[in-house]
Protein backbone atom coordinates (compact mmCIF):
# COMPACT_ATOMS: atom_id res chain seq x y z
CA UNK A 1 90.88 138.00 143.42
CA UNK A 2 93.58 140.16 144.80
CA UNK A 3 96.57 141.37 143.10
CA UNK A 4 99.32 139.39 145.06
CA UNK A 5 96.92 136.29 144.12
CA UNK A 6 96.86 137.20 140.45
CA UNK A 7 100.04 137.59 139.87
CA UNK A 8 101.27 134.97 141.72
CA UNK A 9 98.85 133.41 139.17
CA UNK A 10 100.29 134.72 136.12
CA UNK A 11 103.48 133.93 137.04
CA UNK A 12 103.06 130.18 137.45
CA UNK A 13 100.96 130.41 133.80
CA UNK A 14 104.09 131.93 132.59
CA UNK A 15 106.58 129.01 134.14
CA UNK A 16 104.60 126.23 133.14
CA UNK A 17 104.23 127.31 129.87
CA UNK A 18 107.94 128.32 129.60
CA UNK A 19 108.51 124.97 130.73
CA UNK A 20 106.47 123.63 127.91
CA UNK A 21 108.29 124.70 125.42
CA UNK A 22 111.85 123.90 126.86
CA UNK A 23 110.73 120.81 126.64
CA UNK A 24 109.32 120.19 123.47
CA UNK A 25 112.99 122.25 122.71
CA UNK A 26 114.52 119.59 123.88
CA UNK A 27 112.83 116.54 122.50
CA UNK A 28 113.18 118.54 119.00
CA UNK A 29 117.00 118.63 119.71
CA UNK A 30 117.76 115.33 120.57
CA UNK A 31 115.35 114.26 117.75
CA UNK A 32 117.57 116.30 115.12
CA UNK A 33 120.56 114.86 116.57
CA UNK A 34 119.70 111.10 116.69
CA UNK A 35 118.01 111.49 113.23
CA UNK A 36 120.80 112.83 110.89
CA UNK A 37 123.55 110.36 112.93
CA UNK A 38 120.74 108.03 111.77
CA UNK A 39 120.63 109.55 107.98
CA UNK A 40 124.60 110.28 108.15
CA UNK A 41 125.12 106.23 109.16
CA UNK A 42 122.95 104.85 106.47
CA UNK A 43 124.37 107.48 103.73
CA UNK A 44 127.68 106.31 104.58
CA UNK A 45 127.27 102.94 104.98
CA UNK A 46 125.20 102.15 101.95
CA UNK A 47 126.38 104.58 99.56
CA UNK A 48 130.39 103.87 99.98
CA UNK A 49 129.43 99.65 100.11
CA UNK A 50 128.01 100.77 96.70
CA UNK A 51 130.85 101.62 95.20
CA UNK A 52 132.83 99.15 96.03
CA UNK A 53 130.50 96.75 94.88
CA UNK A 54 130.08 95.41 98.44
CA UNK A 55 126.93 93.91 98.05
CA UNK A 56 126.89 91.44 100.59
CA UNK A 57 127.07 94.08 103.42
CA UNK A 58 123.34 95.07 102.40
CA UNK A 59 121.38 93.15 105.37
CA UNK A 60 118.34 95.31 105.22
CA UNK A 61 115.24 93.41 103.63
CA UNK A 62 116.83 89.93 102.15
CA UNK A 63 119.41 92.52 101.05
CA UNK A 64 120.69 92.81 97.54
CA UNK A 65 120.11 90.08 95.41
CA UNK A 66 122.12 89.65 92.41
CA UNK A 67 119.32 89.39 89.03
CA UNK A 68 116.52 90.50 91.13
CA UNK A 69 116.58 94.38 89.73
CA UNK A 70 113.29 95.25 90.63
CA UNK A 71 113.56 93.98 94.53
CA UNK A 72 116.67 95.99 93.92
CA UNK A 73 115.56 99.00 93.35
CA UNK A 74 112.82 98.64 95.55
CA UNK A 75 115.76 98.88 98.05
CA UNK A 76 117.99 101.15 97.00
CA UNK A 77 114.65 103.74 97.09
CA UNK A 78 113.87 103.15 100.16
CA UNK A 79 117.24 103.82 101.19
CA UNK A 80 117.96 106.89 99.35
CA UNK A 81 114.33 108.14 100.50
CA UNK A 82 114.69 107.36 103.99
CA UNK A 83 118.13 109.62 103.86
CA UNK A 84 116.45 112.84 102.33
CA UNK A 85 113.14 112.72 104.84
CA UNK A 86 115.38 112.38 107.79
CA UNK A 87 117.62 115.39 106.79
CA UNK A 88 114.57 117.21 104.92
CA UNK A 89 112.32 116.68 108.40
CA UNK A 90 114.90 118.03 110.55
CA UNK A 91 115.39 121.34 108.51
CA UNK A 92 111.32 121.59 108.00
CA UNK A 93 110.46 122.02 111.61
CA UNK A 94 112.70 124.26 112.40
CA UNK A 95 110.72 127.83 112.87
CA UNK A 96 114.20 129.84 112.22
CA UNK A 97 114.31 128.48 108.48
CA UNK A 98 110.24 128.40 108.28
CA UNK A 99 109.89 132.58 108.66
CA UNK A 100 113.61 133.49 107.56
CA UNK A 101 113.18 131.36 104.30
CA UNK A 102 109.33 130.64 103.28
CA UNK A 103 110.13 129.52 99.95
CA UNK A 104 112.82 127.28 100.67
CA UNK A 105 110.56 125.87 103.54
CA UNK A 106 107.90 125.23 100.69
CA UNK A 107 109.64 123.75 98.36
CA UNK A 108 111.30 121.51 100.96
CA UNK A 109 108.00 120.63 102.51
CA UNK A 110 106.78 119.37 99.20
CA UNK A 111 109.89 117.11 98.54
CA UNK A 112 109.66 116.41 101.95
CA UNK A 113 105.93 114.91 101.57
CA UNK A 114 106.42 113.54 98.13
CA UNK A 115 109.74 111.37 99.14
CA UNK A 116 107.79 110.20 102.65
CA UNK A 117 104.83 108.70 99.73
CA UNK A 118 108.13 106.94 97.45
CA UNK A 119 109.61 105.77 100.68
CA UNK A 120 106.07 104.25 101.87
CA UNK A 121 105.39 102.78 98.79
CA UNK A 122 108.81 101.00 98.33
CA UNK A 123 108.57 99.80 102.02
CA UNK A 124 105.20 98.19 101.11
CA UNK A 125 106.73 96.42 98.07
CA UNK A 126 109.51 95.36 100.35
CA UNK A 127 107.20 94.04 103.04
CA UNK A 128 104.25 92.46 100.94
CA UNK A 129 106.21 91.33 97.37
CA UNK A 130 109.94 90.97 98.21
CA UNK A 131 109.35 89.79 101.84
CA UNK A 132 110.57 90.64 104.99
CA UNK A 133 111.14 89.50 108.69
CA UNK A 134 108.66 89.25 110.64
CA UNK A 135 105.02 87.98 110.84
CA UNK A 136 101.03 88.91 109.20
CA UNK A 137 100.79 91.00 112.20
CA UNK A 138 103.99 93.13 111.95
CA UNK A 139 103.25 93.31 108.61
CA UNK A 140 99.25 94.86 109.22
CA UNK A 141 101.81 97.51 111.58
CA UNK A 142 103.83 98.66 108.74
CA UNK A 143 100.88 99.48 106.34
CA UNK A 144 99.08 101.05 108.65
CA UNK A 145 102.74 103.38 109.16
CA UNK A 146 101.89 103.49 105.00
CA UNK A 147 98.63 104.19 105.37
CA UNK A 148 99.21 107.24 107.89
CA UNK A 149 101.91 108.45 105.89
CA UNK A 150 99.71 109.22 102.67
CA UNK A 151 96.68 110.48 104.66
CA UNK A 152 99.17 113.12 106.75
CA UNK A 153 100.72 113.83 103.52
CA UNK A 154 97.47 114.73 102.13
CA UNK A 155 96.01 116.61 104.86
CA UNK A 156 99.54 119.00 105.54
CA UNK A 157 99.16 119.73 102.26
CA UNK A 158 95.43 120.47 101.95
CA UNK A 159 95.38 123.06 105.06
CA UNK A 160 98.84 124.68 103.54
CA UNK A 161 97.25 125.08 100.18
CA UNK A 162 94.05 126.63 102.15
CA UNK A 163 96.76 129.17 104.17
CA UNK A 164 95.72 127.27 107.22
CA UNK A 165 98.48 127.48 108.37
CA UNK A 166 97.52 126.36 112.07
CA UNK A 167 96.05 123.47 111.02
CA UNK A 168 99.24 122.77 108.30
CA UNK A 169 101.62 122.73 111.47
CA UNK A 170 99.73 120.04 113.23
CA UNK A 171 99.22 117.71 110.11
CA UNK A 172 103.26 118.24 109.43
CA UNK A 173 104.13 118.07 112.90
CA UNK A 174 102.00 114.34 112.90
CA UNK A 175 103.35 113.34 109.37
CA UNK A 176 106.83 113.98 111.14
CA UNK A 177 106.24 111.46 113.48
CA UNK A 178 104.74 108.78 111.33
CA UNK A 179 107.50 109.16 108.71
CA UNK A 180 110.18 108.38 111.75
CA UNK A 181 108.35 105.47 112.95
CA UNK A 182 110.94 103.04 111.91
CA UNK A 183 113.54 105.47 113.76
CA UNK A 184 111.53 105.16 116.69
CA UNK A 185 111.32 101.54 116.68
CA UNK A 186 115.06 101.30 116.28
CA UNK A 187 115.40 103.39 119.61
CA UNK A 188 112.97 101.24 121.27
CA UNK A 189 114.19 97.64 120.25
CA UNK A 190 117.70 98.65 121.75
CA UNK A 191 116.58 100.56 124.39
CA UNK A 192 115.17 96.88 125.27
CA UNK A 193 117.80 95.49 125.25
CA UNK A 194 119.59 97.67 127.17
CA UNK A 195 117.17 97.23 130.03
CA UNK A 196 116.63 93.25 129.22
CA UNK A 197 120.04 92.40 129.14
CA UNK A 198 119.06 90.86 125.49
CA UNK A 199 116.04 90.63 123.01
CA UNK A 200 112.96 90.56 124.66
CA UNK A 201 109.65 89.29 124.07
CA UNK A 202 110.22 87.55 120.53
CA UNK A 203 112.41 85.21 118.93
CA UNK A 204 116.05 86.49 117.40
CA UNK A 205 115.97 83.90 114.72
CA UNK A 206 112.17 84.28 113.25
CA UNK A 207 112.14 87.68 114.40
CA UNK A 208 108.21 87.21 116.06
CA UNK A 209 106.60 87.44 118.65
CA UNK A 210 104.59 89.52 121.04
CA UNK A 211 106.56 92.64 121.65
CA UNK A 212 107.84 93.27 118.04
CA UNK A 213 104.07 93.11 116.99
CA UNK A 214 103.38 95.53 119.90
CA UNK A 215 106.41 97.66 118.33
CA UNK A 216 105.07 97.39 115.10
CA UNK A 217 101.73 99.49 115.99
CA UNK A 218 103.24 101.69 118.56
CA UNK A 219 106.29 102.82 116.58
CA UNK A 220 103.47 105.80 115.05
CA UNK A 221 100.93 105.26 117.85
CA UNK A 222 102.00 106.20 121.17
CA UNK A 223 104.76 108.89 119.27
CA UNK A 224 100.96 110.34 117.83
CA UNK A 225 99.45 109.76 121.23
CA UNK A 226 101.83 111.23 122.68
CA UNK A 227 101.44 114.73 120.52
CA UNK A 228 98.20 115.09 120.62
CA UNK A 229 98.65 115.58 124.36
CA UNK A 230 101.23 118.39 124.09
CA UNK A 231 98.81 120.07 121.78
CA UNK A 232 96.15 119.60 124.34
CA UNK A 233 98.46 121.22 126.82
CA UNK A 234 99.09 124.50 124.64
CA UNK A 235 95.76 125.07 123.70
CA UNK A 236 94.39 124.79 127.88
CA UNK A 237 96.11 126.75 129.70
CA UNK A 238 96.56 125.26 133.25
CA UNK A 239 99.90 124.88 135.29
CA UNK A 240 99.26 121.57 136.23
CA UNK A 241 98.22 120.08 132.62
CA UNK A 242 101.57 122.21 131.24
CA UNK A 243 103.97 120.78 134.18
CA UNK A 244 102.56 117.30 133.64
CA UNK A 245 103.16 117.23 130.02
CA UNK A 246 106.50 118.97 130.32
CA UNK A 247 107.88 116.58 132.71
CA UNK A 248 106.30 113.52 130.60
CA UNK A 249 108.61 114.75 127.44
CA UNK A 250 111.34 115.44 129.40
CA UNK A 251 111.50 111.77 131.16
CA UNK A 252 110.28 110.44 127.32
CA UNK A 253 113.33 112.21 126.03
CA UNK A 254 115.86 110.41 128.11
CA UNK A 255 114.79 107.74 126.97
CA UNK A 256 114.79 108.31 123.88
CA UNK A 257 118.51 109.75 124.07
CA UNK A 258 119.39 106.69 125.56
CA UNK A 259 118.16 104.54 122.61
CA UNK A 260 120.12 106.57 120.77
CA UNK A 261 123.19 105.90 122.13
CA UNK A 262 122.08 102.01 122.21
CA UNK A 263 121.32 101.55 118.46
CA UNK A 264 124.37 104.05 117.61
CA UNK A 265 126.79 101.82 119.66
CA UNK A 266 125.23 98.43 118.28
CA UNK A 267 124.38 99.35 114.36
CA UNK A 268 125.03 102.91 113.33
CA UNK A 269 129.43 103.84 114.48
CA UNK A 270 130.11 100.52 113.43
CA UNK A 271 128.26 101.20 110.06
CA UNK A 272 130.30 103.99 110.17
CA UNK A 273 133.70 102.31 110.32
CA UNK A 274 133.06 99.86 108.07
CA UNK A 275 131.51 102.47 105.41
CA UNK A 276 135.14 104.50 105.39
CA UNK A 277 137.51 100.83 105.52
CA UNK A 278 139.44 101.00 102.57
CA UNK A 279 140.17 97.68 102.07
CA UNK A 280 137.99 95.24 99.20
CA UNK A 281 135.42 93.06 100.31
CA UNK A 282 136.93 89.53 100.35
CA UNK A 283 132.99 88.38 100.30
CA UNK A 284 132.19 90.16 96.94
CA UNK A 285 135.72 88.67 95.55
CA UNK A 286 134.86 85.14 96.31
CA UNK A 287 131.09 85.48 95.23
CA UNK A 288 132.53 86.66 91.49
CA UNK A 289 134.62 83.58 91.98
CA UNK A 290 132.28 81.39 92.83
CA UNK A 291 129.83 82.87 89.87
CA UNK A 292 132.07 82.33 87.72
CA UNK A 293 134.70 79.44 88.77
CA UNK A 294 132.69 77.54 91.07
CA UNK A 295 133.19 77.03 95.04
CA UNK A 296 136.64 75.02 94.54
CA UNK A 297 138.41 78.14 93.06
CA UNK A 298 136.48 80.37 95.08
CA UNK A 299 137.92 78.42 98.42
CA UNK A 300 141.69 78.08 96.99
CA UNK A 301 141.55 82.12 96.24
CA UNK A 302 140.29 82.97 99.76
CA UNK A 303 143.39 80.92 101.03
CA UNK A 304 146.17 82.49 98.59
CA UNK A 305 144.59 86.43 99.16
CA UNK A 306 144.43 85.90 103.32
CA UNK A 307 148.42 84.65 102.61
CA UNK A 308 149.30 87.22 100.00
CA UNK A 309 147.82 90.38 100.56
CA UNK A 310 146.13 90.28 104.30
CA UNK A 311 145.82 93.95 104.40
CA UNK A 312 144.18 94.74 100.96
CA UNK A 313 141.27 92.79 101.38
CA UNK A 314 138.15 92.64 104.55
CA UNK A 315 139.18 89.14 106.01
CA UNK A 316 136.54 89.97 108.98
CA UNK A 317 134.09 87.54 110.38
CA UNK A 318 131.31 89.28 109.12
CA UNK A 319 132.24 88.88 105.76
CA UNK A 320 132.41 85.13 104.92
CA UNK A 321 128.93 85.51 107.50
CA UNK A 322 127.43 87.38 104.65
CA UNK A 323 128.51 85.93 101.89
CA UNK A 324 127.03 82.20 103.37
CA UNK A 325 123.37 84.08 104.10
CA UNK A 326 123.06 85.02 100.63
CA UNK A 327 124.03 81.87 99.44
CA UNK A 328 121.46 80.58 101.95
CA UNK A 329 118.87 83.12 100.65
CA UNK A 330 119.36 81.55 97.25
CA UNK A 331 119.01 77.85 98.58
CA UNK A 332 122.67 76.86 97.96
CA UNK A 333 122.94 75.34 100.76
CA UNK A 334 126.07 73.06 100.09
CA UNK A 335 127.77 76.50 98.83
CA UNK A 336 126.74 78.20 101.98
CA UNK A 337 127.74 75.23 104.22
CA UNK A 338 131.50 75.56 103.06
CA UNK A 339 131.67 79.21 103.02
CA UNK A 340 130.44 79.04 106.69
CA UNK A 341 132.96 76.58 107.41
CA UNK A 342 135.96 78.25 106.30
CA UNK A 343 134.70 81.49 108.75
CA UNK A 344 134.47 78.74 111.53
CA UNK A 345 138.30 77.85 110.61
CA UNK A 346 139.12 81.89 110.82
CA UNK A 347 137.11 82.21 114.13
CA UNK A 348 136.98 78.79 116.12
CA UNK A 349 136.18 80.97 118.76
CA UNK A 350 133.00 82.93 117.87
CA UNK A 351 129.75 82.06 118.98
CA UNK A 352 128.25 83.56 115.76
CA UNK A 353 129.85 81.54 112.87
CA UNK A 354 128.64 78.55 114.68
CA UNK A 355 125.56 79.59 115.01
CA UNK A 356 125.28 80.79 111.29
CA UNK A 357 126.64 77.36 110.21
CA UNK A 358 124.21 75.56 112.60
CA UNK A 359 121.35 77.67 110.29
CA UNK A 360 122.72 76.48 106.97
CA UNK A 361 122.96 72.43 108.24
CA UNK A 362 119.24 73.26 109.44
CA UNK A 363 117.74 74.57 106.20
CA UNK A 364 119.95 71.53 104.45
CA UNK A 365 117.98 69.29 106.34
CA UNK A 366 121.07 67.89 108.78
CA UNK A 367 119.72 67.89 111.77
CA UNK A 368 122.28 66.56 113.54
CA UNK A 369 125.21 68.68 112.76
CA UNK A 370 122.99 71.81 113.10
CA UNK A 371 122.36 70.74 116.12
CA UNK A 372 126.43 70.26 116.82
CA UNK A 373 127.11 73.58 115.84
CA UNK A 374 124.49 75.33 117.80
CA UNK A 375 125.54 73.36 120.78
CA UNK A 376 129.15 74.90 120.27
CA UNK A 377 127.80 78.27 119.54
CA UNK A 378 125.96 78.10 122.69
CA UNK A 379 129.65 76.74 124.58
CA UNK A 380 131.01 79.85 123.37
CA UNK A 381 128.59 82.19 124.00
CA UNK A 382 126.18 81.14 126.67
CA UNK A 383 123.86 84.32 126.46
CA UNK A 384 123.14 83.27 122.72
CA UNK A 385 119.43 82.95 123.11
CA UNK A 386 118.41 82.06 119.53
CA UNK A 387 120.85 78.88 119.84
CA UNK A 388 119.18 77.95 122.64
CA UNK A 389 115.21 78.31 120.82
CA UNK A 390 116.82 76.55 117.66
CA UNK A 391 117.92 73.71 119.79
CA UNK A 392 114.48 73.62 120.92
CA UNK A 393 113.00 73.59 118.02
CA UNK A 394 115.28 70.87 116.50
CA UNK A 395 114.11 68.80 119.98
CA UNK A 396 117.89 68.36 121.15
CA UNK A 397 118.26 66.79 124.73
């Protein structure tokens, strides 16, 4: 082989392999990004609600349930864990902080793997005991995430204790992934939607179906898939294999960035806002009221607060919204009914408090005025697919 010929040789070695490792740069820095907005969001949104006693804004998992303390708790864990392993994992995998600071890197690694195993362990309570959305087969998906969880856990650890350190990379580098699962299944849902126009492939109301199953599994697969071929990559050398793989993450990472900005404009900025919205919760006043008072008093107080002191208090449609699914959630149905009422009278125009009302009639067993309501909701909002499957489902003409 000539000279000319070998170093034209090298030099394509040296740009794929430079282009390797932009892009695996890259994916790591939009990953960082999206993940601490994520953690930042959720911090915000669930610690401030906290203190203010807003309850009722807790959505995730049947949300909070007032006596239940060990569902609870189960919740608030897996919130507070999900926080620290976002902002933990980011910080971990950076190589800057790994040889400037080993023994910070150690000692984060290890509350790093520990909190993954607490967050695992309340998500399986909250999936199996509490209950959650979705179906036996999204359920399989999320203990499997478990089940990968402990055994990356285990084996990072094993090959760091062993000063394999090699090895230790590519166990943290998979637990990484399999811990942000759920993160990655966010991007993807929205990123759906995005291109769908709307959910796609499953049902909005029972939260089933094909595609969320297929979610389910790949939300750890095809992320783990997808790393064992850039570590395939940098252990061949080849300029095609390198390219390949570099221009797969780089197209993989614009679309991830653009789930990002999906789920951030849908769920996590307007988490945001309402996390730092000063004013009280007019759904945790009434649900003291009605505790304590009963749903007359609780009715008359909403009317005299929205007259005397509008700006104090969270008069939003999402509030009344919660307040009637957690009266649902408890099977006061006749409670939730009226609640959901009095939002229709604040919001005659929204699709949604229709809809939510026509889900309260349903579980009451009125067929015919859920029906009526999800007819409306559907008036409003035309694109509201789950009116239209309800409306199937409760055979309407």
């Amino acid at each position: 082989m000539s000279t000319a010929v070998l170093t034209h040789r090298l030099e394509l070695d040296s740009i794929a392999e430079t282009a390797l490792k932009a892009a695996a740069r890259f994916w790591f820095g939009v990953t960082v990004i999206g993940q601490v907005f994520f953690a930042f969001a959720v911090a915000s949104f669930y610690a401030l609600t906290a203190l203010r006693a807003n309850y009722h804004a807790w959505k995730i998992t049947n949300g909070y349930i007032p006596g239940v303390t060990k569902g609870n708790l189960a919740v608030a864990i897996h919130l507070i864990s999900a926080v620290m392993v976002m902002l933990a994992g980011a910080v971990q995998l950076v190589p800057q902080v790994r040889n400037r600071f080993p023994a910070f890197h150690r000692w984060n690694g290890r509350i790093y793997m520990l909190t993954a195993v607490v967050l695992s362990a309340a998500g399986l309570y909250m999936t199996w005991i509490r209950g959650s959305v979705g179906d036996t087969s999204q359920h399989l998906g999320s203990t499997g995430n478990a089940l990968l969880i402990w055994l990356c856990a285990a084996m990072a650890l094993r090959y760091a204790l062993a000063r394999d350190f090699k090895t230790h990379r590519r166990w943290a580098l998979r637990l990484f992934l399999v811990v942000s699962a759920s993160w990655f299944l966010r991007l993807a849902l929205f990123l759906s939607f995005l291109v769908f126009k709307g959910p796609f492939g499953f049902d909005p109301v029972t939260f089933q179906g094909p595609f969320l199953t297929f979610l389910t599994f790949g939300q750890y697969l095809f992320p783990l898939g997808i790393l064992e071929v850039y570590l395939w990559a940098q252990d061949r050398p080849g300029v095609l294999r390198r390219m390949a793989t570099a221009g797969m993450l780089f197209v993989l990472t614009l679309a991830m960035g653009a789930g990002i900005f999906a789920v951030s404009m849908a769920i996590w900025v307007p988490q945001v806002k309402a996390a730092y919205d000063p004013r009280k919760s007019i759904a945790e006043t009434l649900s003291a009221t009605l505790t304590y008072s009963g749903l007359d008093q609780a009715l008359k107080q909403y009317h005299e607060l929205k007259s005397t002191a509008p700006s104090s208090y969270n008069f939003d449609e999402g509030q009344l919204n919660a307040l009637g699914y957690q009266l649902i959630r408890t099977n006061k149905f006749k409670e939730a009914i009226r609640i959901l009422q009095l939002n229709v009278e604040a919001y005659p125009q929204s699709g949604n408090v229709y809809d939510s009302l026509g889900e309260a009639y349903m579980d009451d067993g009125n067929k015919p005025l859920a029906i009526a309501n999800y007819r409306k909701s559907l008036q409003l909002n035309p694109k509201n697919g789950g009116a239209v499957k309800m409306l199937q489902k409760l055979g309407a003409p």
